[in-house]
Protein backbone atom coordinates (compact mmCIF):
# COMPACT_ATOMS: atom_id res chain seq x y z
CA UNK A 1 -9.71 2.58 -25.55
CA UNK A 2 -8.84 1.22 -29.17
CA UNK A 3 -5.51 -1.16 -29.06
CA UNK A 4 -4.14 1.66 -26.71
CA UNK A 5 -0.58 1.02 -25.58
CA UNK A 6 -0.25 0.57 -21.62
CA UNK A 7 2.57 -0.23 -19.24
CA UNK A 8 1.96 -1.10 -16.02
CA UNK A 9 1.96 -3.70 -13.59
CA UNK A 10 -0.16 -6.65 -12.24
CA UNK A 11 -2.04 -5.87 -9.12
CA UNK A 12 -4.73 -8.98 -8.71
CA UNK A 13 -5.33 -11.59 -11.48
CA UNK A 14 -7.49 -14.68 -11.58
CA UNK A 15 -8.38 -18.07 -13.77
CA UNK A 16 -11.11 -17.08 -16.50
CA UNK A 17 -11.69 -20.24 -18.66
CA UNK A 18 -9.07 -22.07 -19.86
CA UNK A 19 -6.27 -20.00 -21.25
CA UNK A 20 -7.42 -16.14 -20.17
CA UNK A 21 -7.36 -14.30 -17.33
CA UNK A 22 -8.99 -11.53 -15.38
CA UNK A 23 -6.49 -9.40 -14.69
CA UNK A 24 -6.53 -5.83 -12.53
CA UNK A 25 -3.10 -3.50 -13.93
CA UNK A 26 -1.99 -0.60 -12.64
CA UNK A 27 -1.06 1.20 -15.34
CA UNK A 28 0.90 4.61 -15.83
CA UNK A 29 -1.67 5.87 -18.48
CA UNK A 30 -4.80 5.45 -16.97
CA UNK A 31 -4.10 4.56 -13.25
CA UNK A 32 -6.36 1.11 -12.56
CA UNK A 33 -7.45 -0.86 -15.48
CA UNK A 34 -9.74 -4.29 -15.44
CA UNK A 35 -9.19 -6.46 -18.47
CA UNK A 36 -9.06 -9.95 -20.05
CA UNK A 37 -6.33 -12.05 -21.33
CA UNK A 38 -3.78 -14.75 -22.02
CA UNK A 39 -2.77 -16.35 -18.79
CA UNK A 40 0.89 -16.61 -17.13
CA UNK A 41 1.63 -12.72 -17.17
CA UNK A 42 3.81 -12.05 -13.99
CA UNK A 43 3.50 -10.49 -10.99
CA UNK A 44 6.09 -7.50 -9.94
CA UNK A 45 7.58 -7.00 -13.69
CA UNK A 46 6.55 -4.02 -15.61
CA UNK A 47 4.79 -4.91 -18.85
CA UNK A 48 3.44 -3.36 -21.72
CA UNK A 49 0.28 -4.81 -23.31
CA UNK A 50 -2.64 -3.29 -25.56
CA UNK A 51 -5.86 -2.71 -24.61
CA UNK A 52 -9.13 -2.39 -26.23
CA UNK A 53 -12.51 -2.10 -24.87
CA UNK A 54 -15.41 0.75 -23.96
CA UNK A 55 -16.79 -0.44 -20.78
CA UNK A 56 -14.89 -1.27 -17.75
CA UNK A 57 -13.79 -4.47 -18.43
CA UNK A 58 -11.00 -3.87 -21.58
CA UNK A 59 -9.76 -7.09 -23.99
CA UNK A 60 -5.61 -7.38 -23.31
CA UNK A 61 -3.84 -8.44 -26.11
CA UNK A 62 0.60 -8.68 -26.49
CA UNK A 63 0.93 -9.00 -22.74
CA UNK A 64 4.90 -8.94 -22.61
CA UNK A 65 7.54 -7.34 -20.38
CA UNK A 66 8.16 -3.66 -21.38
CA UNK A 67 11.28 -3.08 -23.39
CA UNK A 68 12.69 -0.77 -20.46
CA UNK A 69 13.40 -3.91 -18.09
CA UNK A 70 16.43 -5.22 -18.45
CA UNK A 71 16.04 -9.23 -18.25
CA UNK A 72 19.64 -9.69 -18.04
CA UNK A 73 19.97 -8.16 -15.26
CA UNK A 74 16.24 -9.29 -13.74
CA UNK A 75 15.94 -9.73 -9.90
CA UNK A 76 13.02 -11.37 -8.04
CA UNK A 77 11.28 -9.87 -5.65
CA UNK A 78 12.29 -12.81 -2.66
CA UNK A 79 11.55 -14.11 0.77
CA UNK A 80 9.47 -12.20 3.05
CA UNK A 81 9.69 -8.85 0.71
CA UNK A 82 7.19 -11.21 -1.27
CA UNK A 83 4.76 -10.55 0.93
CA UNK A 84 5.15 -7.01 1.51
CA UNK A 85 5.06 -6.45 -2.57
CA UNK A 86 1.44 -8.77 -2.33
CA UNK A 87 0.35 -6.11 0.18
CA UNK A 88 1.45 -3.39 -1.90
CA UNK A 89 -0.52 -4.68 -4.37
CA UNK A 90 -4.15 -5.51 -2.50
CA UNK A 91 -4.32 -2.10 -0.97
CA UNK A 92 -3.90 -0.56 -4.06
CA UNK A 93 -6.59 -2.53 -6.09
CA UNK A 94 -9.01 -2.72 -3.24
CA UNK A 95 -8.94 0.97 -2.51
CA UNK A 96 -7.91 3.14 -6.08
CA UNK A 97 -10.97 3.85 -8.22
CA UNK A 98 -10.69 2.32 -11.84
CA UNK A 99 -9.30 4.72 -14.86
CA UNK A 100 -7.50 7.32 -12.85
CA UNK A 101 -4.53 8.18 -13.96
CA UNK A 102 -1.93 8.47 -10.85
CA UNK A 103 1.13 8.90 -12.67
CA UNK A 104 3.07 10.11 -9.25
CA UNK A 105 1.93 7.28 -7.32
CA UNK A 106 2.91 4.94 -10.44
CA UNK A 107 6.45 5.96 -9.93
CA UNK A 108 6.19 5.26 -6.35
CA UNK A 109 5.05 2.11 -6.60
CA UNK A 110 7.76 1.28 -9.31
CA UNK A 111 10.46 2.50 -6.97
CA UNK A 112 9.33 0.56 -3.83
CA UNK A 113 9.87 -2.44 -5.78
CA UNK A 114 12.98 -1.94 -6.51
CA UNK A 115 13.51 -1.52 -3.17
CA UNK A 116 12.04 -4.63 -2.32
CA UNK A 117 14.36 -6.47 -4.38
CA UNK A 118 17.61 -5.79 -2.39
CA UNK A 119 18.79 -6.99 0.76
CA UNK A 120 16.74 -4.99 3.32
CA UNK A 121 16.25 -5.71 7.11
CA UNK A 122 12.52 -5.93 8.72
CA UNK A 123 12.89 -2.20 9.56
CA UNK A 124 13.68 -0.91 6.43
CA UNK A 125 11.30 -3.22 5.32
CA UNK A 126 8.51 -1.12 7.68
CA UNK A 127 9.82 1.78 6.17
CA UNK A 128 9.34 1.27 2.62
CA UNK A 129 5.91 0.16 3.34
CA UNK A 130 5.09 2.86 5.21
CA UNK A 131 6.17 5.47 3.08
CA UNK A 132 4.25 3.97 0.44
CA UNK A 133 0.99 3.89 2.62
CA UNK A 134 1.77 7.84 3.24
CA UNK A 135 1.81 8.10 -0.61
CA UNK A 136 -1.02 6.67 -1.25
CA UNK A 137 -2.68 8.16 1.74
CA UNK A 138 -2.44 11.68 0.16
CA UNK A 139 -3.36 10.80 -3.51
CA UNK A 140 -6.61 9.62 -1.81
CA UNK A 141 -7.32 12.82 -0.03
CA UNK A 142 -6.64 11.04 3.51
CA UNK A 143 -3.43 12.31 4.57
CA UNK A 144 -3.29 12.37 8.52
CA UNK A 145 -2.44 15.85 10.30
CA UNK A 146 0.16 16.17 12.96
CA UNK A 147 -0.18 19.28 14.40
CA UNK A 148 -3.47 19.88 15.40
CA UNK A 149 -6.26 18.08 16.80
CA UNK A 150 -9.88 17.73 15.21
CA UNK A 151 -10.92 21.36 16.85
CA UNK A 152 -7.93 22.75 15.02
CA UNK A 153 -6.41 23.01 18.30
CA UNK A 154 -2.71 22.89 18.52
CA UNK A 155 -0.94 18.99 19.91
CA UNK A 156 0.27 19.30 23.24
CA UNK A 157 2.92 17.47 24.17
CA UNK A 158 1.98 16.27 27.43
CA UNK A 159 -1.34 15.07 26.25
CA UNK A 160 -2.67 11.92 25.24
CA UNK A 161 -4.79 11.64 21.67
CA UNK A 162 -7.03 9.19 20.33
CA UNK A 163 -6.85 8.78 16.52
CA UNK A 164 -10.27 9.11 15.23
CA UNK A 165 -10.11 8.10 11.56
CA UNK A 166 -12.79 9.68 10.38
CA UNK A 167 -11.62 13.16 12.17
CA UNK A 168 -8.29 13.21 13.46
CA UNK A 169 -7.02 13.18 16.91
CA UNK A 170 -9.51 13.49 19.63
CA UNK A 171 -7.70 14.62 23.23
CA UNK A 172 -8.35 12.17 25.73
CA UNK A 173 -9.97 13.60 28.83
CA UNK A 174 -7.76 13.81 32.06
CA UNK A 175 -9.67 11.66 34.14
CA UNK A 176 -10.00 8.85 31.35
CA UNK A 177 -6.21 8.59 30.38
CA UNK A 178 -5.25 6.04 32.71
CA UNK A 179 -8.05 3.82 30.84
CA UNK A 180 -7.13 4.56 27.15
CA UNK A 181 -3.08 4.05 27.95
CA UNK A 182 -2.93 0.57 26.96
CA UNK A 183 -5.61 1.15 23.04
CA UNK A 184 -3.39 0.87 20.06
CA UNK A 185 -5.50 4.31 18.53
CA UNK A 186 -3.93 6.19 21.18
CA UNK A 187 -0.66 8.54 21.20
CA UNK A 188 1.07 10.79 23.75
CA UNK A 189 1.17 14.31 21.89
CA UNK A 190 5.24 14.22 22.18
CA UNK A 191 5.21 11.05 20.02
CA UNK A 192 2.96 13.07 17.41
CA UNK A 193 4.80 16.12 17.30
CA UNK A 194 8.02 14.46 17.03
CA UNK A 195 6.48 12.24 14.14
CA UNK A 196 5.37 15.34 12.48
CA UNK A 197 9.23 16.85 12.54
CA UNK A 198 10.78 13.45 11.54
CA UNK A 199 7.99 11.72 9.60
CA UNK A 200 9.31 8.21 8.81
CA UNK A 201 12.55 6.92 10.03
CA UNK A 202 14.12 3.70 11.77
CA UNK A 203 13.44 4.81 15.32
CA UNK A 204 9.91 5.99 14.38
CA UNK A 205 9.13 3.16 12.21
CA UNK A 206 6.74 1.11 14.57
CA UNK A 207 4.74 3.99 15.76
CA UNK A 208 3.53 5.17 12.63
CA UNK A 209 3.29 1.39 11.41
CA UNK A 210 0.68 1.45 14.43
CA UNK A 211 -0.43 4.79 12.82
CA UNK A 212 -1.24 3.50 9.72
CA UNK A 213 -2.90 0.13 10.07
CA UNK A 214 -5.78 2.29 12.01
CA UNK A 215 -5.82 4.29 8.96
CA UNK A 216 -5.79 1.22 6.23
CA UNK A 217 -8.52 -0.60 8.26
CA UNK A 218 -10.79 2.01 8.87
CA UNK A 219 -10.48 2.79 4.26
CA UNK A 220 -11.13 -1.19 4.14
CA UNK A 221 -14.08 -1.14 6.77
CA UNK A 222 -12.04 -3.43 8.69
CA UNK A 223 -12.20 -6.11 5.91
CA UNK A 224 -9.20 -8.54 6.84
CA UNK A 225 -6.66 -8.59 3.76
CA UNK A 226 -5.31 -11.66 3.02
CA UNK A 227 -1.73 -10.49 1.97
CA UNK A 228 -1.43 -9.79 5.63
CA UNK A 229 -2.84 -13.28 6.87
CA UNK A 230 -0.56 -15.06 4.31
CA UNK A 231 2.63 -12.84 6.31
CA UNK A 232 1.47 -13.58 9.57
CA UNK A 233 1.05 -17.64 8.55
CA UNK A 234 4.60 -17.11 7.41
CA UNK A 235 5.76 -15.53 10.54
CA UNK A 236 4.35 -18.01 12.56
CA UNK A 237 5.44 -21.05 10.88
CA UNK A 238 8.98 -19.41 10.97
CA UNK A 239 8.97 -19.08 14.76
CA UNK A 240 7.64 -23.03 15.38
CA UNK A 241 11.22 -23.88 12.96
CA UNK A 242 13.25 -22.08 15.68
């Protein structure tokens, strides 16, 4: 890249000397890009910067918010939608490879923002998340199937299927299905099949949350991420208040 024009928007950044900063954008151009410079740039606000650089790590220069926000009209991303936008961000720069363009996904992620700045409840707070996951799921190749089983044998209803990450859903022997009821990796085929007719609503919302932290794990190798410690420290210090 030479002074290349990119908008995009902060996933990670962190101190580098005294006035820069490493930052990681997720740009519309060129998907992930790793770069250097002037400290302060904001979190959740679409910018537009210039970047220069052949190897991985690009210089960023005129870090500013893009001319298409209105900052009139600007809304915060607040309370605990805060720390589903954080978790937004750390999948995505933990698991997207660096300098490919994901234009679709881009627009995605813009829109899910915007969604996180209006007055939602905790369920439709689930369900922009998870939607998002599912998005990202398929522009990584990983997207789960819901009809058939890893043989390529059809879901039964009355059966009970262990979510194999690696393969897909594994039936559960007869004999062992009292002893698997109670593992959060397994589903009764009903649940499946309806969540394959449905796929993400209110009333669904929890089982494919359930779904899809298997899933996120299992891409992380079970690496904890700390967006989701900071919203459980939250949680808990908001029960001890009540």
């Amino acid at each position: 890249m030479r002074n290349e024009s990119l908008t995009g928007y902060l996933l990670h950044q962190r101190a580098y000397q005294e006035k820069r900063a490493l930052y990681c954008l997720f740009s519309k151009e060129h998907g992930v890009v790793h770069g250097v410079g002037k400290k302060g740039a904001p979190l959740f606000t679409c910018l537009q910067l210039f970047a220069t650089g052949k190897r991985e790590l690009k210089t960023f220069t005129q870090i500013g918010i893009a001319p298409s926000v209105d900052t009139t009209s600007y809304q915060a991303i607040q309370g605990q939608q805060q720390y589903a936008a954080l978790y937004l961000n750390e999948i995505l720069w933990r698991l997207l490879p660096v300098e490919d363009p994901m234009p679709d996904l881009w627009q995605v992620y813009q829109d899910s923002l915007q969604q996180l700045k209006s007055s939602i409840d905790n369920t439709e707070l689930k369900c922009i998340l998870r939607r998002f996951e599912q998005a990202l799921f398929a522009h990584l190749g990983f997207s789960v199937a819901l009809h058939q089983d890893h043989t390529q044998t059809a879901i039964s209803r009355e059966r009970h299927y262990q979510f194999m990450s690696d393969s897909g859903w594994q039936a559960v022997p007869d004999d062992a299905e009292l002893a698997f009821l109670s593992r959060s990796d397994v589903f009764l085929g009903q649940v499946i099949v309806d969540m394959a007719k449905t796929n993400i609503t209110a009333s669904n919302v929890a089982v494919w949350s359930r779904l899809y932290r298997l899933l996120i794990d299992h891409l992380l190798d079970h690496q904890p991420l700390q967006s989701r410690l900071l919203w459980q420290q939250q949680q808990r210090y908001q029960n001890a208040q009540q």
